[in-house]
N, C-alpha and C. Protein backbone atom coordinates (compact mmCIF):
# COMPACT_ATOMS: atom_id res chain seq x y z
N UNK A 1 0.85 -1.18 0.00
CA UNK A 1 0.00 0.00 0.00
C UNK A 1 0.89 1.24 0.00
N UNK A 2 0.59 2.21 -0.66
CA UNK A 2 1.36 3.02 -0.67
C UNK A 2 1.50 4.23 0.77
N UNK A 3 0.35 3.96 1.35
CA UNK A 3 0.93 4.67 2.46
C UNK A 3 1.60 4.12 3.63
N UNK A 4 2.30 4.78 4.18
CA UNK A 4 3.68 3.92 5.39
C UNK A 4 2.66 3.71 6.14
N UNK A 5 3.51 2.33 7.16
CA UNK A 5 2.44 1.69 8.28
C UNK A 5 1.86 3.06 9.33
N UNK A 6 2.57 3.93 9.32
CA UNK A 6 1.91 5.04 10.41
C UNK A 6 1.45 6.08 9.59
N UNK A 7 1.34 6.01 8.37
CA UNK A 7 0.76 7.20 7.63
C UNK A 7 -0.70 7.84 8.02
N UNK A 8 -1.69 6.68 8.78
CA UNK A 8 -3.03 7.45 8.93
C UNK A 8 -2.94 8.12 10.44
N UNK A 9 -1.84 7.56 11.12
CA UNK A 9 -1.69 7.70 12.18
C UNK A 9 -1.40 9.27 12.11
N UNK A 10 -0.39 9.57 11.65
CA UNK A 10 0.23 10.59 11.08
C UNK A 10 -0.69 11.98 10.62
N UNK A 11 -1.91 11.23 9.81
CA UNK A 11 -2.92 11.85 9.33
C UNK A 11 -4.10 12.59 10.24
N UNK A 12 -4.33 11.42 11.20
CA UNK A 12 -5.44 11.88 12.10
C UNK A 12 -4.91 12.34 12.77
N UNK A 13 -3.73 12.86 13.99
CA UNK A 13 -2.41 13.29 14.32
C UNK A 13 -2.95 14.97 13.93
N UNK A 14 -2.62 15.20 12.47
CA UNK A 14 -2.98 16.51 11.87
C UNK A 14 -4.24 17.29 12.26
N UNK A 15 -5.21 15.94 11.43
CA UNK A 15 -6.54 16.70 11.65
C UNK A 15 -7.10 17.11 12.79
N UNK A 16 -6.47 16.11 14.01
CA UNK A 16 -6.90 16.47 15.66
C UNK A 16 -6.21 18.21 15.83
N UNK A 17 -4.97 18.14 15.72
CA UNK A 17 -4.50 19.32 15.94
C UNK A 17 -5.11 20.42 15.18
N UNK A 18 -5.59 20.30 13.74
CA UNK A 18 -6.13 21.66 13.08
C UNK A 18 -7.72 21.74 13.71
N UNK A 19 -7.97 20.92 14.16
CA UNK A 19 -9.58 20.55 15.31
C UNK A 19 -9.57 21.48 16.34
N UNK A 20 -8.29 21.42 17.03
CA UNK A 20 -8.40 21.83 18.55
C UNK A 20 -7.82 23.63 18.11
N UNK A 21 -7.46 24.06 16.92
CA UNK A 21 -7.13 25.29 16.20
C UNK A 21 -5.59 25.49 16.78
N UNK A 22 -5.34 24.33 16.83
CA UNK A 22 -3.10 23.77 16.78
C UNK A 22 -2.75 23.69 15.00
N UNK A 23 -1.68 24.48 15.36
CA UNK A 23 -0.97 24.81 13.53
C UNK A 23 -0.20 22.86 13.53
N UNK A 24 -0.88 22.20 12.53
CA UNK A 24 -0.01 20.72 12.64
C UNK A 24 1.32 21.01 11.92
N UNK A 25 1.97 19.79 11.53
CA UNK A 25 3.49 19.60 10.68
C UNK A 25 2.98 18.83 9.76
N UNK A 26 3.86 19.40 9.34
CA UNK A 26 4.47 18.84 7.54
C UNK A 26 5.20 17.13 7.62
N UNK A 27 4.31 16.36 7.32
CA UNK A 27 4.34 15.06 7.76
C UNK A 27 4.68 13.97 6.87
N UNK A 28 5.73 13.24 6.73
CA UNK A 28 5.55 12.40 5.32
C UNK A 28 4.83 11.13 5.34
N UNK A 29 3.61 10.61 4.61
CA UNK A 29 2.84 9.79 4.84
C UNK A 29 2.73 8.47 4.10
N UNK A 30 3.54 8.54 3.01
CA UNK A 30 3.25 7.60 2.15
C UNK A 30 4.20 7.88 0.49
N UNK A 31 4.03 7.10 -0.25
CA UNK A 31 4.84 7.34 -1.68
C UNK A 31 3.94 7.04 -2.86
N UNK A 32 4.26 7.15 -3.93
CA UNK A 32 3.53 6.30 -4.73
C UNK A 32 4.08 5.14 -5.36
N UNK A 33 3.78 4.25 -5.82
CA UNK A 33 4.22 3.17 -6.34
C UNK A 33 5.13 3.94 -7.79
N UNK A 34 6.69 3.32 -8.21
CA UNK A 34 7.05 3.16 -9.28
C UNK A 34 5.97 3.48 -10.70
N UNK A 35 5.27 2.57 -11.11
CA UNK A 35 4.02 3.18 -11.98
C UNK A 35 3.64 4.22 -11.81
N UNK A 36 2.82 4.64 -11.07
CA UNK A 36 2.01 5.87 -9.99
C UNK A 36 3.14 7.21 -10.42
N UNK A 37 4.40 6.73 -9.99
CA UNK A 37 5.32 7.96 -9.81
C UNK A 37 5.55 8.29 -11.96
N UNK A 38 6.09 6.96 -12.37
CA UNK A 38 6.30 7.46 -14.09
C UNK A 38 4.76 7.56 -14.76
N UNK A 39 4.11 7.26 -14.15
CA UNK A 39 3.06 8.25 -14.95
C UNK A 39 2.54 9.56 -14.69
N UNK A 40 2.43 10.02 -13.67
CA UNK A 40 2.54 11.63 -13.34
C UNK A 40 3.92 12.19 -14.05
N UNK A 41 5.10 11.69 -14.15
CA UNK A 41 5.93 12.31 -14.24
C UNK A 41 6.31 12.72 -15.70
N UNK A 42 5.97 11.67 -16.53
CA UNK A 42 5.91 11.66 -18.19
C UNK A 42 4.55 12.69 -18.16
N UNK A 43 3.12 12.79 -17.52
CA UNK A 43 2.54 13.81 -17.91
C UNK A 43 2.67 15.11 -17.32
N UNK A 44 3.83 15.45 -16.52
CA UNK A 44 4.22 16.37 -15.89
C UNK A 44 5.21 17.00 -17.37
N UNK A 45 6.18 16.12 -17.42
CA UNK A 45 7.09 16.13 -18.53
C UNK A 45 6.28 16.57 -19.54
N UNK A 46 4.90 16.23 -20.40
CA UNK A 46 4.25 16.84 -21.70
C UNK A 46 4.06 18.49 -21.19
N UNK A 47 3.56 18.67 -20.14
CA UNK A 47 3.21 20.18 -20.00
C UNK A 47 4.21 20.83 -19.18
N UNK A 48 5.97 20.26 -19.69
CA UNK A 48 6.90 21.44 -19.30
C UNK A 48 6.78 21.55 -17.77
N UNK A 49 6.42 20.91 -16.68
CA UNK A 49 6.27 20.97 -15.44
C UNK A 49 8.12 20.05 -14.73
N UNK A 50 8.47 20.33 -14.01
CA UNK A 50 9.61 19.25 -13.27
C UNK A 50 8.68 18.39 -12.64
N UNK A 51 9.57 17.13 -12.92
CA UNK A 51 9.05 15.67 -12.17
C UNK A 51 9.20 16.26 -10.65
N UNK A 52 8.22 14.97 -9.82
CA UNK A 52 8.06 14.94 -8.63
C UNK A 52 8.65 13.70 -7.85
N UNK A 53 9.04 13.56 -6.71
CA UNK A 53 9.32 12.61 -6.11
C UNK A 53 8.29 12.03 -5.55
N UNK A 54 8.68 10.63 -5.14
CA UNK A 54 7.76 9.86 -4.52
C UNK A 54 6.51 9.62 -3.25
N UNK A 55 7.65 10.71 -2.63
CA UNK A 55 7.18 10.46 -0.87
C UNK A 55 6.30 11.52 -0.67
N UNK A 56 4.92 11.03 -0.29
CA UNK A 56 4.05 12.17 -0.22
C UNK A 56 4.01 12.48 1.02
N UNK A 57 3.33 14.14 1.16
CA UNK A 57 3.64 14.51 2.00
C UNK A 57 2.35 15.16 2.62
N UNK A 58 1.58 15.32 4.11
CA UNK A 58 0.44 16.05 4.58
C UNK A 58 0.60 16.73 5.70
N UNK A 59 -0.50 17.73 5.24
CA UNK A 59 -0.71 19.38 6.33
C UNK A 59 -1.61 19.06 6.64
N UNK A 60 -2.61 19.02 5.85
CA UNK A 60 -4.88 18.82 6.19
C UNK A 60 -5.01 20.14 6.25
N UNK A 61 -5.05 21.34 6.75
CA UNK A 61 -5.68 22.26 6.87
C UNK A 61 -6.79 22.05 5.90
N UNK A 62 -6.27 22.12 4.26
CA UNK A 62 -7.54 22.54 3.63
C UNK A 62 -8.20 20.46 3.38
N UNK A 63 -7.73 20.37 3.40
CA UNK A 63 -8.95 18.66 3.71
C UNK A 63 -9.78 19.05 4.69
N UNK A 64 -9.00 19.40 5.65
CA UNK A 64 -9.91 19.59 7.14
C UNK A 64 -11.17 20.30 6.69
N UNK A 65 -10.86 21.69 6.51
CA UNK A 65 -11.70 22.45 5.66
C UNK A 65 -12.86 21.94 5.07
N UNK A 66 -12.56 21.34 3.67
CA UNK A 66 -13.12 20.71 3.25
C UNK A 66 -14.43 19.43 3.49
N UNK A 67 -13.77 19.34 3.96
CA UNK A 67 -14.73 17.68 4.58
C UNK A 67 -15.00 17.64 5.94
N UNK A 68 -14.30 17.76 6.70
CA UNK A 68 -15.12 17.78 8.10
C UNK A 68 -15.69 19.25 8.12
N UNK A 69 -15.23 20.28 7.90
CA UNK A 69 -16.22 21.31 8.51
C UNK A 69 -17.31 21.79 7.56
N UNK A 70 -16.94 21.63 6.37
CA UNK A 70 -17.93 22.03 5.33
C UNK A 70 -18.72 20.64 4.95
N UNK A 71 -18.04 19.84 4.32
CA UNK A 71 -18.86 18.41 4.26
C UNK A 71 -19.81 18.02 5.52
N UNK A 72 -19.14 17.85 6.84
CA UNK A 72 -20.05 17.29 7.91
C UNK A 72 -19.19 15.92 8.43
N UNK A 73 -18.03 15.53 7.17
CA UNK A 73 -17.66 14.04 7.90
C UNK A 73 -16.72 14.36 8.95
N UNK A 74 -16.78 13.08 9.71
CA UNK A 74 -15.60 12.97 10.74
C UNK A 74 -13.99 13.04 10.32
N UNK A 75 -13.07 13.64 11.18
CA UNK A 75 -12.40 12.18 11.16
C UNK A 75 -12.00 11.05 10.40
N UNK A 76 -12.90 10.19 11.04
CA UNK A 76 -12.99 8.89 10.96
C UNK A 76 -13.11 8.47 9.38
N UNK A 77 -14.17 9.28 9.02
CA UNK A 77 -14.78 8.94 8.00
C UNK A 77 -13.54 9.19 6.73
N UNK A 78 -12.88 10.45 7.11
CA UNK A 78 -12.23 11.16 5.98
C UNK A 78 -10.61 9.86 6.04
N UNK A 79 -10.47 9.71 7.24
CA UNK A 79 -9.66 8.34 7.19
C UNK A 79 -9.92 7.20 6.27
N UNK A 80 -10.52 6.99 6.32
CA UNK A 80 -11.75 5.42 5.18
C UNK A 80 -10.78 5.81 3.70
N UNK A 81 -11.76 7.56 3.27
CA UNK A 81 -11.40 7.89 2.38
C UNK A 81 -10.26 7.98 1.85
N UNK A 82 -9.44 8.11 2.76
CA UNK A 82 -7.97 8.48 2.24
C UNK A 82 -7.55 6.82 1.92
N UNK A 83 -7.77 6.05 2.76
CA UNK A 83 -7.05 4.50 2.84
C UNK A 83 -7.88 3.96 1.63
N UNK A 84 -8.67 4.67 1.06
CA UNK A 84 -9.05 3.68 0.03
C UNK A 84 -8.52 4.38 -1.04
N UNK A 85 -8.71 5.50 -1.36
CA UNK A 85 -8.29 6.20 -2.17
C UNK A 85 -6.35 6.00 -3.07
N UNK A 86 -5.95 5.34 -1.78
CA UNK A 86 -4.60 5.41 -1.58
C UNK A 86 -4.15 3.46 -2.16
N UNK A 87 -5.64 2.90 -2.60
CA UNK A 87 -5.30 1.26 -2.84
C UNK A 87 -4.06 1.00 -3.62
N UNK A 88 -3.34 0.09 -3.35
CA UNK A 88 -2.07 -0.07 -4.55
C UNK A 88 -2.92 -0.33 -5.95
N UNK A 89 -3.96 -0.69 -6.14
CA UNK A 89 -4.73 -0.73 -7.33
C UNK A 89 -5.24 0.82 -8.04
N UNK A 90 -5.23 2.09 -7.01
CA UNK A 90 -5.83 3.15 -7.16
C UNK A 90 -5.04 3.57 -8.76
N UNK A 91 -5.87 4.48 -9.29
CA UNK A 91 -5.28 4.62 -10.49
C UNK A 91 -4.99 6.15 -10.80
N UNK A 92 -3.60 6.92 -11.46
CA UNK A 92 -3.65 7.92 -11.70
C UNK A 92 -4.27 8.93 -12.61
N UNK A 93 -4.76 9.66 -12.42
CA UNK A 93 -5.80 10.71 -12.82
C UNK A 93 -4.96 12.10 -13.03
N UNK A 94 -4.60 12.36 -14.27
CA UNK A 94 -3.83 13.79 -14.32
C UNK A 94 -4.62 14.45 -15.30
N UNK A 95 -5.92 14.42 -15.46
CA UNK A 95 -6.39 15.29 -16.48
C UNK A 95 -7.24 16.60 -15.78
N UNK A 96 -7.36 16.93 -14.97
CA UNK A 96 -7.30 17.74 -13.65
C UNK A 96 -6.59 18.60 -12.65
N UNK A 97 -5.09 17.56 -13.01
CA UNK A 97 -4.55 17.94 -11.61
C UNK A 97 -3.48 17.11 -11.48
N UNK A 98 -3.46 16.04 -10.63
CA UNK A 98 -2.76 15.21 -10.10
C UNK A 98 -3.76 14.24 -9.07
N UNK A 99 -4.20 12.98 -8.96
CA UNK A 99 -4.70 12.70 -8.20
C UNK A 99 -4.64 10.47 -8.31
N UNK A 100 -5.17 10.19 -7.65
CA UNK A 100 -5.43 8.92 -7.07
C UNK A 100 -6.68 8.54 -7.13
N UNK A 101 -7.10 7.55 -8.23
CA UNK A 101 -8.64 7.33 -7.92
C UNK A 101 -8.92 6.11 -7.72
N UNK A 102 -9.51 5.55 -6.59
CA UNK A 102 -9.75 3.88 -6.14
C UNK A 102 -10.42 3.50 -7.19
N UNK A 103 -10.58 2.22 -7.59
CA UNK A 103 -11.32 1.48 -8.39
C UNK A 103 -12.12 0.66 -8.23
N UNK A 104 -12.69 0.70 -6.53
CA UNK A 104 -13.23 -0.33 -5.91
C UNK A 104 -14.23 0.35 -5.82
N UNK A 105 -15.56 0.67 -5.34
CA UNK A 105 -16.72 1.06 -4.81
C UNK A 105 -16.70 0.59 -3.11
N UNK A 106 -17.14 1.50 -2.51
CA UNK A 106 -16.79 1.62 -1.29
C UNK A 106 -18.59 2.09 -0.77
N UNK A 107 -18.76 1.15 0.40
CA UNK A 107 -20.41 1.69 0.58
C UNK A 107 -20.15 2.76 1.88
N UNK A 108 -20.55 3.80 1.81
CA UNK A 108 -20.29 4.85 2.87
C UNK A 108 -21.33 4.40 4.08
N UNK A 109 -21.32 5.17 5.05
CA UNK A 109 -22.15 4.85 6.13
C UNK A 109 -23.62 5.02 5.93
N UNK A 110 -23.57 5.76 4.48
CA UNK A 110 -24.85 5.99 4.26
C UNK A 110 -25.70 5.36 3.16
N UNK A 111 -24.92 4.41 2.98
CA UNK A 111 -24.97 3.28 2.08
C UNK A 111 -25.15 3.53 0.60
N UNK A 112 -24.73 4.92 0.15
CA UNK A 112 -23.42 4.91 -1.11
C UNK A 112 -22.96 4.11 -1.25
N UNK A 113 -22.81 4.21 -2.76
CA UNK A 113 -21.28 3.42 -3.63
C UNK A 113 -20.38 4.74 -3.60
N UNK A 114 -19.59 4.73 -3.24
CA UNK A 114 -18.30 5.72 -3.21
C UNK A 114 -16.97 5.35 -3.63
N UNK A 115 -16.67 5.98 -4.89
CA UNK A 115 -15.12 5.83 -5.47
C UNK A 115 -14.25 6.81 -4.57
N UNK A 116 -13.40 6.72 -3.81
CA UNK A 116 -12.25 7.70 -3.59
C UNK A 116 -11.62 8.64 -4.50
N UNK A 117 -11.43 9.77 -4.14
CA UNK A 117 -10.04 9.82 -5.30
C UNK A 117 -9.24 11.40 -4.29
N UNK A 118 -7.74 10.90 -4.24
CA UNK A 118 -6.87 11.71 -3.52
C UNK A 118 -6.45 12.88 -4.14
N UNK A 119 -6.88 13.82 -4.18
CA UNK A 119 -5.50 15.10 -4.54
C UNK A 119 -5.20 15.53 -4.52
N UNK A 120 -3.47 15.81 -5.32
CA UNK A 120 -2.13 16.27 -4.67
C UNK A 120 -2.04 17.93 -5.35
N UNK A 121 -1.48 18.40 -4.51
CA UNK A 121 -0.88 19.99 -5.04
C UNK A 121 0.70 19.20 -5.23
N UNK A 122 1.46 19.60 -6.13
CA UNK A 122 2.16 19.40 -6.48
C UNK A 122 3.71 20.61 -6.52
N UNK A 123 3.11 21.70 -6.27
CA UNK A 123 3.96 22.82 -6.44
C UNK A 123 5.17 23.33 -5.13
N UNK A 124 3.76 23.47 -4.05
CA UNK A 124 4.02 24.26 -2.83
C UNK A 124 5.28 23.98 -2.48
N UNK A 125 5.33 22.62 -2.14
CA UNK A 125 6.29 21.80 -1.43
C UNK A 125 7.47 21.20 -2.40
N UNK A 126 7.47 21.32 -3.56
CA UNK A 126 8.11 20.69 -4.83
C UNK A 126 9.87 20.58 -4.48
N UNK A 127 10.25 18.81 -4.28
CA UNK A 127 9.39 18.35 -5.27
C UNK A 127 8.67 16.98 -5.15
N UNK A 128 8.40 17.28 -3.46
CA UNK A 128 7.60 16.52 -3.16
C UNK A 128 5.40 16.81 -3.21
N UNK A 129 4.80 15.75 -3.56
CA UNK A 129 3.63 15.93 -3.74
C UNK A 129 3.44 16.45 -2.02
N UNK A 130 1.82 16.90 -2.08
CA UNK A 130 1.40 16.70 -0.87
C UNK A 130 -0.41 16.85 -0.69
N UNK A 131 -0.61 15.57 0.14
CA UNK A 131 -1.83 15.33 -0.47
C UNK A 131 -3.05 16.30 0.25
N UNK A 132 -3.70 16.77 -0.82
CA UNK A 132 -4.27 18.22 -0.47
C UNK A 132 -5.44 18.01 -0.30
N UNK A 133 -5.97 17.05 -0.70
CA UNK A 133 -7.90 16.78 -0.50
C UNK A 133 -8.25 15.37 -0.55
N UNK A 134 -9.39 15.16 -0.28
CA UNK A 134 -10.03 13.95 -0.75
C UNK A 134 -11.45 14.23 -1.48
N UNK A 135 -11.92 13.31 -2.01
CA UNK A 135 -13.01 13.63 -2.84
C UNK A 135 -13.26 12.56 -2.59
N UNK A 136 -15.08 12.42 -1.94
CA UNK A 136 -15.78 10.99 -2.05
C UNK A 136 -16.55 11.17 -3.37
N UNK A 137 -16.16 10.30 -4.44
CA UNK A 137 -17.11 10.70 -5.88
C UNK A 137 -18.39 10.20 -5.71
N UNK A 138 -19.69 10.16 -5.72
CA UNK A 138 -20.86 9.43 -5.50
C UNK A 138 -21.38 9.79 -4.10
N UNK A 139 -20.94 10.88 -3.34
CA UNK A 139 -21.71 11.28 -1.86
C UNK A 139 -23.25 11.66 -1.76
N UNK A 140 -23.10 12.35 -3.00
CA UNK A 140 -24.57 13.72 -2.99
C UNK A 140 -24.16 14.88 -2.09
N UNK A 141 -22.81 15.17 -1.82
CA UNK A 141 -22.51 16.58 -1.03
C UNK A 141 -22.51 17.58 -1.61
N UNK A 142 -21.77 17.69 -2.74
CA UNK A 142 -21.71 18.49 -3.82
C UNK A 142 -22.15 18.36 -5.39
N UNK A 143 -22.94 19.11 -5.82
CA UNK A 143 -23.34 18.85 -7.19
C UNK A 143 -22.77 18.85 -8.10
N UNK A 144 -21.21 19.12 -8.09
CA UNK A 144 -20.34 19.19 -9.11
C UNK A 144 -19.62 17.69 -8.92
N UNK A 145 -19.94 16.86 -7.46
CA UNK A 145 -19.07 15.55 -7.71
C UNK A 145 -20.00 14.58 -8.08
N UNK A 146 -19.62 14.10 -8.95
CA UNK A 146 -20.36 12.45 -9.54
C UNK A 146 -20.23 11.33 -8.58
C-alpha cells in the first residue's frame, strides 16, 4: 500500500490538531508506487512541469476544511477515504490535476457506492507531492461531484 504503516496515524495526528485550532506539521505519509510515480511524471514532462518525487507529504488544513467542517464528515470517516483512495490498485488521474482514484466502490455509512479519489498539489512543497484533499465521488454533497 502506498501509504507507510503510520501514515493514517500521522494523518489523524494533523486533523486532531487543526480541530483543537493547533498549527499541525508537515508530515511524510506515504509514496507512490514506481508506476504511480512514471506516470505523473511523463505527464508532468508533456506540460513542461519538473518531475516529482515519490514520498508524499500532509498538512490537512484545507482537507480539514473541506470535509469535516464544510462536508459534515468525521475524522474517521475522511480516514476510510484516504485509505481507500490510496489502494495499490488506485489509479492515476492527471487530467485535472494530479490525483489517485480507487477502483473499488466503497459503501459509505450511508450506504453509497463511493469511489475515492486523492488530490495532490504538487507545487508548494516541490518536489515533493502533498496530499491536499479527498473527494468521495458518489456522496450527494456536492453537485459538481459524480
Amino acid at each position: 500500500m502506498p501509504l507507510f504503516a503510520d501514515g493514517l496515524k500521522k494523518i489523524r495526528l494533523n486533523l486532531h490538531r487543526i480541530a483543537a485550532g493547533e498549527r499541525p506539521k508537515v508530515v511524510k505519509i506515504g509514496v507512490f508506487t514506481e508506476a504511480q510515480l512514471d506516470q505523473i511524471n511523463e505527464k508532468r514532462k508533456e506540460i513542461d512541469l519538473k518531475p516529482i518525487k515519490a514520498v508524499i507529504l500532509f498538512f490537512g488544513r484545507h482537507l480539514y476544511q473541506s470535509r469535516c467542517k464544510s462536508d459534515g464528515y468525521t475524522i474517521e470517516d475522511v480516514l476510510v477515504q484516504i485509505e481507500s483512495a490510496f489502494s495499490v490498485d488506485s489509479l492515476v488521474d492527471c487530467e485535472r490535476g494530479t490525483a489517485l482514484v480507487s477502483q473499488r466502490d466503497r459503501d459509505d455509512r450511508n450506504g453509497k457506492k463511493i469511489r475515492d479519489e486523492a488530490v495532490f498539489e504538487c507545487t508548494q512543497r516541490h518536489p515533493n507531492p502533498e496530499l491536499y484533499s479527498i473527494i468521495p465521488r458518489g456522496d450527494g454533497k456536492n453537485p459538481h461531484r459524480k
